[in-house]
N, C-alpha and C. Protein backbone atom coordinates (compact mmCIF):
# COMPACT_ATOMS: atom_id res chain seq x y z
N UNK A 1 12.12 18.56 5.21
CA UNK A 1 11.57 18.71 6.53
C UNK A 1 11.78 17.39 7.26
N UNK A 2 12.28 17.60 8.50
CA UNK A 2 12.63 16.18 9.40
C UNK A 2 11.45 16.36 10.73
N UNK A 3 11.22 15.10 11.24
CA UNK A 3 10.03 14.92 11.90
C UNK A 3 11.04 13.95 12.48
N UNK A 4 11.02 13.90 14.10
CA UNK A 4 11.57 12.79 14.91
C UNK A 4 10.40 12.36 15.86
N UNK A 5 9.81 11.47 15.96
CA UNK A 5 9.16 10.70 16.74
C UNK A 5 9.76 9.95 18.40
N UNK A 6 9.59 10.12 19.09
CA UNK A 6 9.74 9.37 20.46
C UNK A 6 8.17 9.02 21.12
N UNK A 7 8.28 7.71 21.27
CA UNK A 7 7.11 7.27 21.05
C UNK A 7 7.16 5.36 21.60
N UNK A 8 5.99 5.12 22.31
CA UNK A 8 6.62 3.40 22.57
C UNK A 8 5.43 2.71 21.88
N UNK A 9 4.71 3.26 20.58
CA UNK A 9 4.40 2.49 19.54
C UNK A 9 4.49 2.78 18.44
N UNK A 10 5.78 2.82 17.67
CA UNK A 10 6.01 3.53 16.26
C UNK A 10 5.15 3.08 15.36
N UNK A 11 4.80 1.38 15.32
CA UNK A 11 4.44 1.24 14.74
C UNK A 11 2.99 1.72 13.67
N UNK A 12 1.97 2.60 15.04
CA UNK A 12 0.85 3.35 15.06
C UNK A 12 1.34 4.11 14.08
N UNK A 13 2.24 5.09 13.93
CA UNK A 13 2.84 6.28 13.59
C UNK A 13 2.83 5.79 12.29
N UNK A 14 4.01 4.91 11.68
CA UNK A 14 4.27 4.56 10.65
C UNK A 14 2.98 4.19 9.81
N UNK A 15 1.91 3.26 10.56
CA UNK A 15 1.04 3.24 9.61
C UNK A 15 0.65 4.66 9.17
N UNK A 16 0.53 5.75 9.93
CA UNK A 16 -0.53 7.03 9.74
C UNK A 16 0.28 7.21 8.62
N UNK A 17 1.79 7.34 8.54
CA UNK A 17 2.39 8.05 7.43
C UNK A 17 2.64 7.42 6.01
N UNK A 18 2.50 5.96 6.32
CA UNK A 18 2.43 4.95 4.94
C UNK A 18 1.01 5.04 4.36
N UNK A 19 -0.24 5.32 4.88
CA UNK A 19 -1.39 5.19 4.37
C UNK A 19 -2.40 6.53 4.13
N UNK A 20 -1.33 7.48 4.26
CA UNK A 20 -1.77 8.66 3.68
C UNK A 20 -1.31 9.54 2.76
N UNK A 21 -1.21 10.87 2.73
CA UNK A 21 -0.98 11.79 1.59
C UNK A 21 0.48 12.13 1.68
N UNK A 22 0.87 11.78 3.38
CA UNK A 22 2.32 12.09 3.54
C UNK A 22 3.31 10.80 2.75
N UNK A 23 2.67 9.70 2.60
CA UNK A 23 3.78 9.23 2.01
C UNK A 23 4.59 9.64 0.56
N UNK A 24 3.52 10.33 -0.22
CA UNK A 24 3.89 10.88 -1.10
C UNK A 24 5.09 11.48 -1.24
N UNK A 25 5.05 12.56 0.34
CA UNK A 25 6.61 13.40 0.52
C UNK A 25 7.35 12.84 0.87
N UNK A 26 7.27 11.56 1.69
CA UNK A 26 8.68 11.04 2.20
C UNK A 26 8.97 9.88 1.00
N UNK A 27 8.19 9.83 0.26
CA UNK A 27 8.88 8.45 -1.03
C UNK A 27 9.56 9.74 -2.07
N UNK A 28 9.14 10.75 -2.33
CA UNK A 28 9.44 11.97 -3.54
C UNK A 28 10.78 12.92 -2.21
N UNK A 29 10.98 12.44 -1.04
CA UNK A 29 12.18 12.77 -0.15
C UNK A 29 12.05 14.38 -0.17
N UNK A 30 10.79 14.93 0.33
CA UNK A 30 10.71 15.95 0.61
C UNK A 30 10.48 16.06 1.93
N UNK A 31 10.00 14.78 2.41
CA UNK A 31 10.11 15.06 4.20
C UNK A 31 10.28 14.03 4.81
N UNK A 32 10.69 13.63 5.77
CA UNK A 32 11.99 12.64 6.39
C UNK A 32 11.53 12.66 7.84
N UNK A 33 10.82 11.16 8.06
CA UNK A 33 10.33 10.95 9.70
C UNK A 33 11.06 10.00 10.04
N UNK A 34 11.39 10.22 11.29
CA UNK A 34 12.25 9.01 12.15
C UNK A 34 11.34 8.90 13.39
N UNK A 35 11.80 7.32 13.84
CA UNK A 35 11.47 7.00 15.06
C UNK A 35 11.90 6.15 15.98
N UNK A 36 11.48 7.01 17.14
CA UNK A 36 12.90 6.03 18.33
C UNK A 36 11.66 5.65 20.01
N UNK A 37 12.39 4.12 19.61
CA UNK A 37 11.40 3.49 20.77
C UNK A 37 11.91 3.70 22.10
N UNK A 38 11.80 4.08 23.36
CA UNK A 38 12.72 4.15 24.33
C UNK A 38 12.78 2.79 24.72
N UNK A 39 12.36 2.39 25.21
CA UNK A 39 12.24 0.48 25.49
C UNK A 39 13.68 0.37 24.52
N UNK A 40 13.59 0.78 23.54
CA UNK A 40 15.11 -0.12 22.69
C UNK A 40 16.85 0.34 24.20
N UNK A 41 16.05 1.60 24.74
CA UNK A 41 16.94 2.15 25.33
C UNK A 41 17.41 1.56 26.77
């Protein structure tokens, strides 16, 4: 499962998904989040 984020504080995001139950799936690569800052744009 892929999850794309657009968003102008990933960093918020990333914590939610490093400090919960989801990291489980994305370290065992059952689900796959990305994220894109527009500012980079």
């Amino acid at each position: 499962m892929k999850f794309t984020f657009v968003t102008l504080f990933p960093h918020i995001i990333e914590g939610y998904f490093s400090d919960s139950i989801l990291s489980r799936a994305i370290e065992s690569k059952l689900m796959y989040v990305d994220f894109y800052n527009p500012r980079d744009y």
